[in-house]
N, C-alpha and C. Protein backbone atom coordinates (compact mmCIF):
# COMPACT_ATOMS: atom_id res chain seq x y z
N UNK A 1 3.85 -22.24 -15.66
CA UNK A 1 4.72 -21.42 -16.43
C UNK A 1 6.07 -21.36 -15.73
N UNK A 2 6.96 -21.67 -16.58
CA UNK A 2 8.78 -21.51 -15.91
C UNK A 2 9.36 -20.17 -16.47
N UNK A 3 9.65 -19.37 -15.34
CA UNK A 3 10.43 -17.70 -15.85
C UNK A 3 11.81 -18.26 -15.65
N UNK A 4 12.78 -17.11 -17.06
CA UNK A 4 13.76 -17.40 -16.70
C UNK A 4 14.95 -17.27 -15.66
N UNK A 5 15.93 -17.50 -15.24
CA UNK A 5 16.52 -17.98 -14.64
C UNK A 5 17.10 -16.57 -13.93
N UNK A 6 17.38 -15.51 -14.80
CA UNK A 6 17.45 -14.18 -14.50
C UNK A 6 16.40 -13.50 -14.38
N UNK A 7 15.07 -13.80 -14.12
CA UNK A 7 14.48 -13.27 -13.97
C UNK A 7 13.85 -13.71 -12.71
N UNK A 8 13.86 -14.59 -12.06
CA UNK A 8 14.34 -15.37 -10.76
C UNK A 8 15.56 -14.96 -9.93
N UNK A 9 16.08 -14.57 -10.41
CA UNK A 9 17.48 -13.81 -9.75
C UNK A 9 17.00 -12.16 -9.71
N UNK A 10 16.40 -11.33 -10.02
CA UNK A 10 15.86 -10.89 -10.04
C UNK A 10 15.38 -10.58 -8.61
N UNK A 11 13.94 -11.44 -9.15
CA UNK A 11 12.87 -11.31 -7.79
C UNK A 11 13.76 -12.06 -6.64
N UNK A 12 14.61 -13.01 -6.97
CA UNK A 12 14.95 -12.86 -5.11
C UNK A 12 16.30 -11.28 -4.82
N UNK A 13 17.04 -10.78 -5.54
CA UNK A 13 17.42 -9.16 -5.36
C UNK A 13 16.54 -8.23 -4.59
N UNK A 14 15.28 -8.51 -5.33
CA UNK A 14 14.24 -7.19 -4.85
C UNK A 14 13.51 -7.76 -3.53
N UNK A 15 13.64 -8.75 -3.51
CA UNK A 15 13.09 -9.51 -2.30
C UNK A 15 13.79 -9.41 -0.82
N UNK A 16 14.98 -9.57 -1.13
CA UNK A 16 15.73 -9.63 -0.21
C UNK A 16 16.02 -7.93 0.16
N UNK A 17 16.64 -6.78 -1.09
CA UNK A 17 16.19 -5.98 -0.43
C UNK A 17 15.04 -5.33 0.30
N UNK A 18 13.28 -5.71 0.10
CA UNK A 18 12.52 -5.40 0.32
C UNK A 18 12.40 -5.80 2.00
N UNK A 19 13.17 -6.88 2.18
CA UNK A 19 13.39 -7.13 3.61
C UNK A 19 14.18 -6.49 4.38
N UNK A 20 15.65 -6.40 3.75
CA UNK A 20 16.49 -5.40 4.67
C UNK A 20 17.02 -4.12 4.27
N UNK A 21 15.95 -3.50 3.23
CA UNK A 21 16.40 -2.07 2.92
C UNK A 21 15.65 -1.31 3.68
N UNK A 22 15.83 0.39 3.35
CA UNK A 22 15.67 1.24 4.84
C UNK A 22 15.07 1.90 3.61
N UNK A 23 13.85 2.72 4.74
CA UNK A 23 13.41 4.15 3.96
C UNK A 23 13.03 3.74 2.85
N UNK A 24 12.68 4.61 1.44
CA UNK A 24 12.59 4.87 0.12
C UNK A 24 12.88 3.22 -0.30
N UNK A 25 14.58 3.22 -0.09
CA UNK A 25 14.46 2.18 -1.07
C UNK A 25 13.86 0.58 -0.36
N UNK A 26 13.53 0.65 0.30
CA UNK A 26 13.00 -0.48 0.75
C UNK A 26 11.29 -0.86 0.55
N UNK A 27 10.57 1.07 0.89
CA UNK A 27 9.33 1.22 0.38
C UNK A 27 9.12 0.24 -1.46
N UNK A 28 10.23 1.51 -2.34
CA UNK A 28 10.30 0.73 -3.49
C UNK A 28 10.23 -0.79 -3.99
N UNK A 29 11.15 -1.48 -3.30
CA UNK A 29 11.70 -2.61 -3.50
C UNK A 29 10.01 -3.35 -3.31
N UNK A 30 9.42 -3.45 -2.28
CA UNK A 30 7.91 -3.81 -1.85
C UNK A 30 6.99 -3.22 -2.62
N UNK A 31 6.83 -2.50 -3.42
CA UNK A 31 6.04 -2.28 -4.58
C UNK A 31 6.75 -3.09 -5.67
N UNK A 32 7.63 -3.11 -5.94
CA UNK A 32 8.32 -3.75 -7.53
C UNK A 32 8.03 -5.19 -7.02
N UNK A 33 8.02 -5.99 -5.62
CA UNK A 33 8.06 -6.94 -5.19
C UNK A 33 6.40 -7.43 -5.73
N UNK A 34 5.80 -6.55 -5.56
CA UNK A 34 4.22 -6.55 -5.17
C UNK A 34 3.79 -7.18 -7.25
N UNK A 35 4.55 -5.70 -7.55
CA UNK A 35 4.29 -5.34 -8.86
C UNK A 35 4.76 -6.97 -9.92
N UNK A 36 5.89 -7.48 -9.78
CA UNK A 36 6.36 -8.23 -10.20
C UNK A 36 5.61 -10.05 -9.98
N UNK A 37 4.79 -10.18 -8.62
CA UNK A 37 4.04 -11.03 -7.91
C UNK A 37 2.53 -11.44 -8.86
N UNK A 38 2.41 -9.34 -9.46
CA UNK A 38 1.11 -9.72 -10.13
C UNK A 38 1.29 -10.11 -11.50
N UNK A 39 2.47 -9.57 -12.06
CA UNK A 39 2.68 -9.58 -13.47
C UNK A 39 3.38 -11.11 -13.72
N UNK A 40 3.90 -11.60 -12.57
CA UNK A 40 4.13 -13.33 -12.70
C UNK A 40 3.85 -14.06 -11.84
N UNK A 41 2.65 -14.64 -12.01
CA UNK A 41 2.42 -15.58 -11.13
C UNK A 41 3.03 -16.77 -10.37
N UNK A 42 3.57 -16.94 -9.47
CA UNK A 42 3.90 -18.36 -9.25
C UNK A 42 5.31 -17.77 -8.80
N UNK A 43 5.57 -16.94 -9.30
CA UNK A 43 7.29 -16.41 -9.28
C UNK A 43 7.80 -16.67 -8.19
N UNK A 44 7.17 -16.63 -7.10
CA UNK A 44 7.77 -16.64 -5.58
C UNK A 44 8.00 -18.00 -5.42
N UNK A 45 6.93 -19.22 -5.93
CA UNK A 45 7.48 -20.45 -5.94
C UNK A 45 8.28 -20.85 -6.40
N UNK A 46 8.79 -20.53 -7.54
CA UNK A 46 10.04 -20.65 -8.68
C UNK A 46 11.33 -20.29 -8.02
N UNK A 47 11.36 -19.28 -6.98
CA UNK A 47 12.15 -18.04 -7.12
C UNK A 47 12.91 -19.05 -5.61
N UNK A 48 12.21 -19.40 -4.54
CA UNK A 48 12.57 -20.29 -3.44
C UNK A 48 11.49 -21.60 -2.89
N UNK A 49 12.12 -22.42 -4.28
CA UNK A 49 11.33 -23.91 -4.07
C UNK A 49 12.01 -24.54 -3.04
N UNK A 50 10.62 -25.53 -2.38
CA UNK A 50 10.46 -25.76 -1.39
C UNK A 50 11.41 -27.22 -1.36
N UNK A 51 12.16 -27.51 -0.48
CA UNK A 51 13.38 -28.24 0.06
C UNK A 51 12.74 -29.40 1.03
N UNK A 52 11.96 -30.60 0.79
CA UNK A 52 11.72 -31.33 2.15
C UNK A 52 12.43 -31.29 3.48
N UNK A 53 14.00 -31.61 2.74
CA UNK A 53 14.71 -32.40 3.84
C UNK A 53 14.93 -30.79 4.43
N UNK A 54 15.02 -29.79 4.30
CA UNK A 54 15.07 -28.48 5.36
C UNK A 54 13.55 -28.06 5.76
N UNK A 55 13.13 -29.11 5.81
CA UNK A 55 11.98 -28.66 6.48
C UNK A 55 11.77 -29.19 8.37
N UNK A 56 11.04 -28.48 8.98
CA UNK A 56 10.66 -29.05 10.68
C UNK A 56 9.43 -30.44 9.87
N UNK A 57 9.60 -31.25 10.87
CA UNK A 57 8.57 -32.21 10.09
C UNK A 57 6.82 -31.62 10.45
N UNK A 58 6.10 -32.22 9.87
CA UNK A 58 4.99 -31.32 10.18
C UNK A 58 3.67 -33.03 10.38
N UNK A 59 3.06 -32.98 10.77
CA UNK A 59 1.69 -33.64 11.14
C UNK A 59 0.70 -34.00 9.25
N UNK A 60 0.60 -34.57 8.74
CA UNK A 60 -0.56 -34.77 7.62
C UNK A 60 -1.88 -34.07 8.31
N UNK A 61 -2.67 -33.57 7.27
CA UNK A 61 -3.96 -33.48 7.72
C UNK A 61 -4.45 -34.33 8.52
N UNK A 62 -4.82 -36.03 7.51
CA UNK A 62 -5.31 -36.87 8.09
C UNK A 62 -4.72 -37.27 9.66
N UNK A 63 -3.52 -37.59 10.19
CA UNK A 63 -3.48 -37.53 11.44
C UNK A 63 -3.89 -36.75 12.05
N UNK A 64 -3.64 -35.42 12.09
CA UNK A 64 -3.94 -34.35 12.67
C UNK A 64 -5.36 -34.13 13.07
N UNK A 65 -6.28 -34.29 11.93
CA UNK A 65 -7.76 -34.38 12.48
C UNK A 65 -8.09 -35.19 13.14
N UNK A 66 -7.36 -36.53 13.11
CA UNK A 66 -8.11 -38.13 13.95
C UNK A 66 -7.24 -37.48 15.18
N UNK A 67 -6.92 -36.52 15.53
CA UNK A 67 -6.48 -36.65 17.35
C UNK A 67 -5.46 -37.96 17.31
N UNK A 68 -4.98 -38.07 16.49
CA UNK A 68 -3.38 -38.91 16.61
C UNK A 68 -2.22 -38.34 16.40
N UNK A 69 -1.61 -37.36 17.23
CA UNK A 69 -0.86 -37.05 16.84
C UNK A 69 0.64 -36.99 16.76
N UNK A 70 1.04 -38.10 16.18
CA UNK A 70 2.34 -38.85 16.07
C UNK A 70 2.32 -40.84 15.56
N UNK A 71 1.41 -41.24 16.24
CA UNK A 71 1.04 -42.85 15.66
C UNK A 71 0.91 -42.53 14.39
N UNK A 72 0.92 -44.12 13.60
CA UNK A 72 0.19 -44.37 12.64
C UNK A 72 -1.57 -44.41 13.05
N UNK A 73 -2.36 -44.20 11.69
CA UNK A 73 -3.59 -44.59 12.17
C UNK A 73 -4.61 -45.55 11.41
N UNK A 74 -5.32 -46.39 12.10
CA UNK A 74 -5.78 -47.02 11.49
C UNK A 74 -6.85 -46.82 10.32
N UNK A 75 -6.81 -47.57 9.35
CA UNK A 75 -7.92 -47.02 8.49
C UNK A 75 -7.20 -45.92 7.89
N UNK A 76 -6.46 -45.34 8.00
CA UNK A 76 -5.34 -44.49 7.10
C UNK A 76 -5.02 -44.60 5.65
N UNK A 77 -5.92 -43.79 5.09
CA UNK A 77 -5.59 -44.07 3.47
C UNK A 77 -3.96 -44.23 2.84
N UNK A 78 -3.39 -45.02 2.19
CA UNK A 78 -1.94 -45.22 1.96
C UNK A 78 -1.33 -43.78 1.70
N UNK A 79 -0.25 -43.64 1.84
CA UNK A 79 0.29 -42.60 1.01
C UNK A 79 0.44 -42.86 -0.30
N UNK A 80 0.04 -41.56 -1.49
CA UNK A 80 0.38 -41.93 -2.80
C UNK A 80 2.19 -42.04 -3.33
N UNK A 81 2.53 -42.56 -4.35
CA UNK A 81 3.56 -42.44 -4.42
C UNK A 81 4.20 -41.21 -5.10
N UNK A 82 5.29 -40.63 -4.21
CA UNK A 82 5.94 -38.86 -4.80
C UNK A 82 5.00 -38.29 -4.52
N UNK A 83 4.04 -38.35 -3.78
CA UNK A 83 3.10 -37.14 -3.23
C UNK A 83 3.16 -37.13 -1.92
N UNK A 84 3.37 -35.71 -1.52
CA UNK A 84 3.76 -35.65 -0.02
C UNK A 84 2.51 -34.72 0.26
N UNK A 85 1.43 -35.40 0.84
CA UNK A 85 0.44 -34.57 1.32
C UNK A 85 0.69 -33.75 2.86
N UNK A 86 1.82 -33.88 2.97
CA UNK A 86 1.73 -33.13 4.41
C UNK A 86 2.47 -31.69 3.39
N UNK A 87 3.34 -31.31 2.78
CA UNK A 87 3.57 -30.27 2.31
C UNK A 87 2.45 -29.68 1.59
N UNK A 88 1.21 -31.08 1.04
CA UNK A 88 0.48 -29.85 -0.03
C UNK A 88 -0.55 -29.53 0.73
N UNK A 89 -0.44 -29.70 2.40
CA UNK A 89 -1.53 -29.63 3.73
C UNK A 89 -0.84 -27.59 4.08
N UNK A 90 0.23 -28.36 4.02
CA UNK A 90 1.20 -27.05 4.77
C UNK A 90 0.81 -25.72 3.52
N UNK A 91 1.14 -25.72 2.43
CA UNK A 91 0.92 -24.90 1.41
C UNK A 91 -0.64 -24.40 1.27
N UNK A 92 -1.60 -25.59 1.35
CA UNK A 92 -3.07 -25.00 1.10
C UNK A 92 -3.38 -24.04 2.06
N UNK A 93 -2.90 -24.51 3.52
CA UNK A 93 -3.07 -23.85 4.64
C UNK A 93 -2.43 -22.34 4.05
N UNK A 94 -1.49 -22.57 3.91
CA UNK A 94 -0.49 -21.17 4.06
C UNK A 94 -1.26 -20.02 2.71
N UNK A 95 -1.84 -21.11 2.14
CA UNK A 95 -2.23 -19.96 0.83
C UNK A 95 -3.17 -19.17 1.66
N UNK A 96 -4.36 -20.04 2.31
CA UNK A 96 -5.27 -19.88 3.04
C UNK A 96 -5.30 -18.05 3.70
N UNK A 97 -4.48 -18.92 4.60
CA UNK A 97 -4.13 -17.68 5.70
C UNK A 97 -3.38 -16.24 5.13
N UNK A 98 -2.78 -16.52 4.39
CA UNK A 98 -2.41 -15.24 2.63
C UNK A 98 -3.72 -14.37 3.00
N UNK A 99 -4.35 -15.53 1.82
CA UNK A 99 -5.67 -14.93 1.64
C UNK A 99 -6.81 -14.40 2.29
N UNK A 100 -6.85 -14.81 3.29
CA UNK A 100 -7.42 -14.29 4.61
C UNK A 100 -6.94 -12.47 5.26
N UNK A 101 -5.79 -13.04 5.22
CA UNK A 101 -5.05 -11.78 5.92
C UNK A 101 -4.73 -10.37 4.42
N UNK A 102 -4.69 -10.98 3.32
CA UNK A 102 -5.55 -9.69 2.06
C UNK A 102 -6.96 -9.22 2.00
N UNK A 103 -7.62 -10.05 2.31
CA UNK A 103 -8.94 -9.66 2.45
C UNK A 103 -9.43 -8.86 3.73
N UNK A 104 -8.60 -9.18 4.27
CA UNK A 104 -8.74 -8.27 6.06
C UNK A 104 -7.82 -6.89 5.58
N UNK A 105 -6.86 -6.98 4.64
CA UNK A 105 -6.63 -6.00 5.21
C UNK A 105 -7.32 -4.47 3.92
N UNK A 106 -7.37 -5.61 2.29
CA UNK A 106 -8.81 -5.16 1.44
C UNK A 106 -9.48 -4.42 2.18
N UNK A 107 -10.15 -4.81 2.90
CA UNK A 107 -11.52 -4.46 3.79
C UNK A 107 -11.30 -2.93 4.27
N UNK A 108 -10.08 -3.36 4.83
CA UNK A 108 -9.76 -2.31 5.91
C UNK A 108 -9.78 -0.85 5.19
N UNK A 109 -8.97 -0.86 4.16
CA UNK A 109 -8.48 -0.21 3.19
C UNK A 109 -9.69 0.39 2.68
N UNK A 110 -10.75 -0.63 1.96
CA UNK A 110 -12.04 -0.13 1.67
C UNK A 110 -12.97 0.82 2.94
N UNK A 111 -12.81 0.08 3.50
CA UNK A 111 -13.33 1.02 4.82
C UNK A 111 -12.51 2.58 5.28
N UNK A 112 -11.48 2.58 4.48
CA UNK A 112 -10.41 3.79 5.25
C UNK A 112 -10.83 4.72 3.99
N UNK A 113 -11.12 4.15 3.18
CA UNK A 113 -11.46 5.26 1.73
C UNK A 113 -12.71 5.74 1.64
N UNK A 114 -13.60 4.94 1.97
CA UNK A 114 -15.42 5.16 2.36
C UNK A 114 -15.00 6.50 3.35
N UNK A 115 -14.61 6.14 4.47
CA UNK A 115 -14.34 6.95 5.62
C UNK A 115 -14.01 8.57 5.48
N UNK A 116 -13.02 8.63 4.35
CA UNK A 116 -12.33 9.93 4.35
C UNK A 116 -12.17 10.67 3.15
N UNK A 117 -13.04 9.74 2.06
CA UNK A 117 -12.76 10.42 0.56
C UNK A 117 -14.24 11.20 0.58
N UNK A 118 -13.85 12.06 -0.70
CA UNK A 118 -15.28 12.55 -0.99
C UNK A 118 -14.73 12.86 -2.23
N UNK A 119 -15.76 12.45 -3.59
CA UNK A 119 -15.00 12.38 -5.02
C UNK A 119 -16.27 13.51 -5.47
N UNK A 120 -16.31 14.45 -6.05
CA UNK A 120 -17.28 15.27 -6.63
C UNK A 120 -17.00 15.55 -7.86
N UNK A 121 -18.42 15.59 -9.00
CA UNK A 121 -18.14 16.72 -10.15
C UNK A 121 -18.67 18.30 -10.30
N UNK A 122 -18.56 18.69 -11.04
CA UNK A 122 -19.77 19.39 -11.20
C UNK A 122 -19.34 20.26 -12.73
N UNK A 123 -20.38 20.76 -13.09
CA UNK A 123 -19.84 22.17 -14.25
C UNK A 123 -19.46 23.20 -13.71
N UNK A 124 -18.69 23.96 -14.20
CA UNK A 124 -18.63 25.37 -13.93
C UNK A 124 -18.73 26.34 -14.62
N UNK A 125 -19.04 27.38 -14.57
CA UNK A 125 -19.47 29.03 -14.88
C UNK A 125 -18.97 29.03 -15.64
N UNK A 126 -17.45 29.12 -15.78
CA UNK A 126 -16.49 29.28 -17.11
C UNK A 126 -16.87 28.33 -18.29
N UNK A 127 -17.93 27.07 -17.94
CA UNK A 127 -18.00 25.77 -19.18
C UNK A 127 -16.86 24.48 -19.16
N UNK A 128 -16.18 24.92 -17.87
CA UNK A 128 -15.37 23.82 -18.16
C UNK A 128 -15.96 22.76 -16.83
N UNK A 129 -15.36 21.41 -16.99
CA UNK A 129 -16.04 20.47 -16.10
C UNK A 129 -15.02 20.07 -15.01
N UNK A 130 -15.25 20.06 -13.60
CA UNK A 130 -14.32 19.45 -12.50
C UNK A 130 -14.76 18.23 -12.31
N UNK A 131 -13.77 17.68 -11.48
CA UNK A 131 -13.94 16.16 -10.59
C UNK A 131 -13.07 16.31 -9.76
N UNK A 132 -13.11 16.99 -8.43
CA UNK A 132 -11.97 16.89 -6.85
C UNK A 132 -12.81 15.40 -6.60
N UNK A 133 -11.23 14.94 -5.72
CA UNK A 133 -10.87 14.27 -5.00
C UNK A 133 -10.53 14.96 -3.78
N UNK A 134 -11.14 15.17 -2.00
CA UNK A 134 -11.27 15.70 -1.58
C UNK A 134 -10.71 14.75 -0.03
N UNK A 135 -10.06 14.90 0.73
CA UNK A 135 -9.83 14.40 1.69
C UNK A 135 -9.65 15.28 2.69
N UNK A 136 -9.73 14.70 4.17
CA UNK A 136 -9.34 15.60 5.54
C UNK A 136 -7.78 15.51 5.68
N UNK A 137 -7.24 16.03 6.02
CA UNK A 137 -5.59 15.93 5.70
C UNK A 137 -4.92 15.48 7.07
N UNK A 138 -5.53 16.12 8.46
CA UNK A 138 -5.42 15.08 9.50
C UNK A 138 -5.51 13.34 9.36
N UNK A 139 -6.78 13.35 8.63
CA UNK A 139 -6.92 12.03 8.99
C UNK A 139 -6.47 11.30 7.33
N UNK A 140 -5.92 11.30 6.33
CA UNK A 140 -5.49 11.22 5.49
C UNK A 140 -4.05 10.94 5.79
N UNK A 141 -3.22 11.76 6.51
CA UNK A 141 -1.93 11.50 7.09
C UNK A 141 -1.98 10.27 8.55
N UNK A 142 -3.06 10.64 9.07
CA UNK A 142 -2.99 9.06 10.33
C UNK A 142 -3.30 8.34 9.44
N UNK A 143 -3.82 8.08 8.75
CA UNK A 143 -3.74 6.70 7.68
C UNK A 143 -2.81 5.93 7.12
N UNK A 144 -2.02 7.47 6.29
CA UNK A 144 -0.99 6.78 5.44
C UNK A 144 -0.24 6.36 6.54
N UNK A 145 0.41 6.45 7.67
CA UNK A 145 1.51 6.34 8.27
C UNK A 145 1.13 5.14 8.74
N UNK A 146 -0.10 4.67 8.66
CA UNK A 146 -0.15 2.78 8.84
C UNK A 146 -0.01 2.45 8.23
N UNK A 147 0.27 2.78 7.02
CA UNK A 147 -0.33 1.47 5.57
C UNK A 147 1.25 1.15 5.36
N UNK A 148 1.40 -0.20 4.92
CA UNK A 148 2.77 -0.74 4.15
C UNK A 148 2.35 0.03 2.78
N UNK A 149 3.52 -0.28 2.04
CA UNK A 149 3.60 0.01 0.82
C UNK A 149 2.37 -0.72 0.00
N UNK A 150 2.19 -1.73 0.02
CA UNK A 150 1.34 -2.47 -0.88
C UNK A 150 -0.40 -1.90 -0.74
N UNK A 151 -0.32 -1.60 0.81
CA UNK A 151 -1.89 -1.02 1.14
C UNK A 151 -1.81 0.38 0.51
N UNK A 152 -0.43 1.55 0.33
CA UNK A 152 -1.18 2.69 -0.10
C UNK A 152 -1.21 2.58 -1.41
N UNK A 153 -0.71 1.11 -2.21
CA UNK A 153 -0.72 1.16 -3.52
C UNK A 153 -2.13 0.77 -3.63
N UNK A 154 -2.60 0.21 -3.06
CA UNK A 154 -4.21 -0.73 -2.81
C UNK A 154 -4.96 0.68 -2.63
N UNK A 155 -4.36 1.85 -1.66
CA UNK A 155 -5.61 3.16 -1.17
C UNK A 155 -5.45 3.61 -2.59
N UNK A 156 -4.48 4.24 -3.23
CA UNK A 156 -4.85 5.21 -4.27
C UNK A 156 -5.47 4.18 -5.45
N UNK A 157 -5.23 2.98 -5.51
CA UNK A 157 -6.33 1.94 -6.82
C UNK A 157 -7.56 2.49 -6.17
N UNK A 158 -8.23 2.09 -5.39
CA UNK A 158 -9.39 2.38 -4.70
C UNK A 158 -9.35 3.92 -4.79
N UNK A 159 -8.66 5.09 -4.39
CA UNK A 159 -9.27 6.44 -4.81
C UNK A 159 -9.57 6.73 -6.69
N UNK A 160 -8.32 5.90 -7.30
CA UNK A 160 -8.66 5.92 -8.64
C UNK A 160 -9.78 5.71 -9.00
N UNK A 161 -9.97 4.69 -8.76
CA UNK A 161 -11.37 3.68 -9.23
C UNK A 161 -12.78 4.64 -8.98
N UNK A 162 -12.70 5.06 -7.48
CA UNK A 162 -13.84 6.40 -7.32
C UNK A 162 -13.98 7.56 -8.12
N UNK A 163 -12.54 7.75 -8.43
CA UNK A 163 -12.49 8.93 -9.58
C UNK A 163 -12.84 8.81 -11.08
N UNK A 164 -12.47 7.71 -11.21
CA UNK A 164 -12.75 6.73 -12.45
C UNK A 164 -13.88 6.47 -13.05
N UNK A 165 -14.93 6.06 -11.72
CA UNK A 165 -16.56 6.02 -11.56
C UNK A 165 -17.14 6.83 -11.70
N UNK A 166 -16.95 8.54 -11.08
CA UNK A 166 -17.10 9.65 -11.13
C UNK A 166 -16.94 10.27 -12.69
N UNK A 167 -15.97 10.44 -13.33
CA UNK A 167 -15.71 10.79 -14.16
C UNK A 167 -17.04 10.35 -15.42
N UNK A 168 -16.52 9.36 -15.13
CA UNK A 168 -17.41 7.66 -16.57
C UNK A 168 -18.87 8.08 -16.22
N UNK A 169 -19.42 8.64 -14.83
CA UNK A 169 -20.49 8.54 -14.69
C UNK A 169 -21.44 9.95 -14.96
N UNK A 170 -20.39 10.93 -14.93
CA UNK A 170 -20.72 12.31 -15.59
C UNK A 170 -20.50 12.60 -17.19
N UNK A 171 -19.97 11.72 -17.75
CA UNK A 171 -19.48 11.53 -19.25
C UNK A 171 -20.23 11.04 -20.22
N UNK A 172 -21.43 9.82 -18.93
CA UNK A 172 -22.10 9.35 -19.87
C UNK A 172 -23.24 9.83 -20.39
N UNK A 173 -23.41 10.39 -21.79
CA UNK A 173 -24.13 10.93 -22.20
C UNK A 173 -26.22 10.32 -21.01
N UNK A 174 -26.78 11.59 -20.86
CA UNK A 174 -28.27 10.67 -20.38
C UNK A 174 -29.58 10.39 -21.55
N UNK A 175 -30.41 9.83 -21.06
CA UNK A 175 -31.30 9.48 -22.37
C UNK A 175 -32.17 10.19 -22.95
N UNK A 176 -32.08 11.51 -21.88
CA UNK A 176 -32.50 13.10 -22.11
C UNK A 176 -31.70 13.72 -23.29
N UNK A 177 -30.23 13.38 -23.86
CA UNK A 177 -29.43 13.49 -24.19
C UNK A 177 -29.47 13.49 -25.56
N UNK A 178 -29.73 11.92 -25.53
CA UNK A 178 -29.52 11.51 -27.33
C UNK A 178 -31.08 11.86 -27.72
C-alpha cells in the first residue's frame, strides 16, 4: 500500500518531534507516532526509504555464516539480479530484534499488571452493580515512571481488557438464568 505524500510528511513531523520534543509534547508525539504505525502499516518504510549508497557496507548472510568474512566464497550461490540480499539480511534481522524487544517488553507489562491490579465486581444493597479497578498507588506510581509512552498505552489496554473481561463476565446471563 502507497500513503500519500502528505501523509508521509506527516509521520516524519511527528517523528522527528517525538525524538526531540520535551515533556507532554514529546510524550504525545510517541503515542500519535505509535498510533499512526498501527493504523498504517509500512508507513515508516515509505516515510524514510532505504538509500544503498548511504549505507556502511554490511557482510551477506551467506558469507557471514561460512566464517568468510570479506572473500568471495566458493560454492556461493550467484547474486540475483536487483536483489540485494545483504539489505533484505539487514532488515529481517532488524524486524527480528523489533520484535523481540516488544515481546520483552509485552511481557513485562503483562507481568506489571498481574502484579498490582485487582479488577472486582460485585452487587450492591442499593441494586446497583460495581466493577473497581483497584491498584497500590506506591507501586502503581514506581511503575508508571518507567514506562515510555507506548508501554503505559500497552498498561491501561491490558487494565481495560481486565475490566472488559470482568464486566462481559458478570453480564453474562448463567444457565441458572435462562
Amino acid at each position: 500500500m502507497y500513503y500519500a505524500d502528505s501523509l508521509l510528511d506527516r509521520f516524519r513531523n511527528v517523528d522527528a518531534l517525538a525524538q526531540r520534543g520535551v515533556g507532554g509534547e514529546r510524550d504525545n508525539a510517541v503515542r500519535i507516532l505509535a498510533d499512526m504505525e498501527r493504523k498504517y502499516p509500512g508507513i515508516r518504510g515509505q516515510a524514510y526509504p532505504r538509500s544503498p549508497k548511504n549505507e556502511a557496507p554490511h557482510l551477506d548472510a551467506f558469507t557471514a555464516a561460512s566464517g568468510n568474512f570479506g572473500g568471495p566464497v566458493a560454492g556461493a550461490p550467484p547474486k540475483a539480479a536487483g536483489f540485494d540480499w545483504r539489505n533484505a539480511a539487514q532488515d529481517a534481522f532488524g524486524w527480528a530484534a523489533r520484535m523481540a524487544a516488544e515481546v520483552a517488553a509485552s511481557k513485562e507489562i503483562e507481568r506489571i499488571v498481574a502484579s498490582i491490579t485487582e479488577v472486582q465486581s460485585k452487587n450492591l444493597s442499593s441494586g446497583k452493580f460495581q466493577v473497581s479497578v483497584r491498584f497500590g498507588a506506591e507501586e502503581l506510581g514506581y511503575h508508571l515512571s518507567r514506562m515510555t509512552p507506548v508501554q503505559r498505552a500497552e498498561f491501561i489496554e491490558r487494565v481495560t481488557g481486565l475490566f472488559r473481561e470482568e464486566l462481559t463476565y458478570a453480564l453474562t446471563p448463567s444457565e441458572e438464568e435462562d
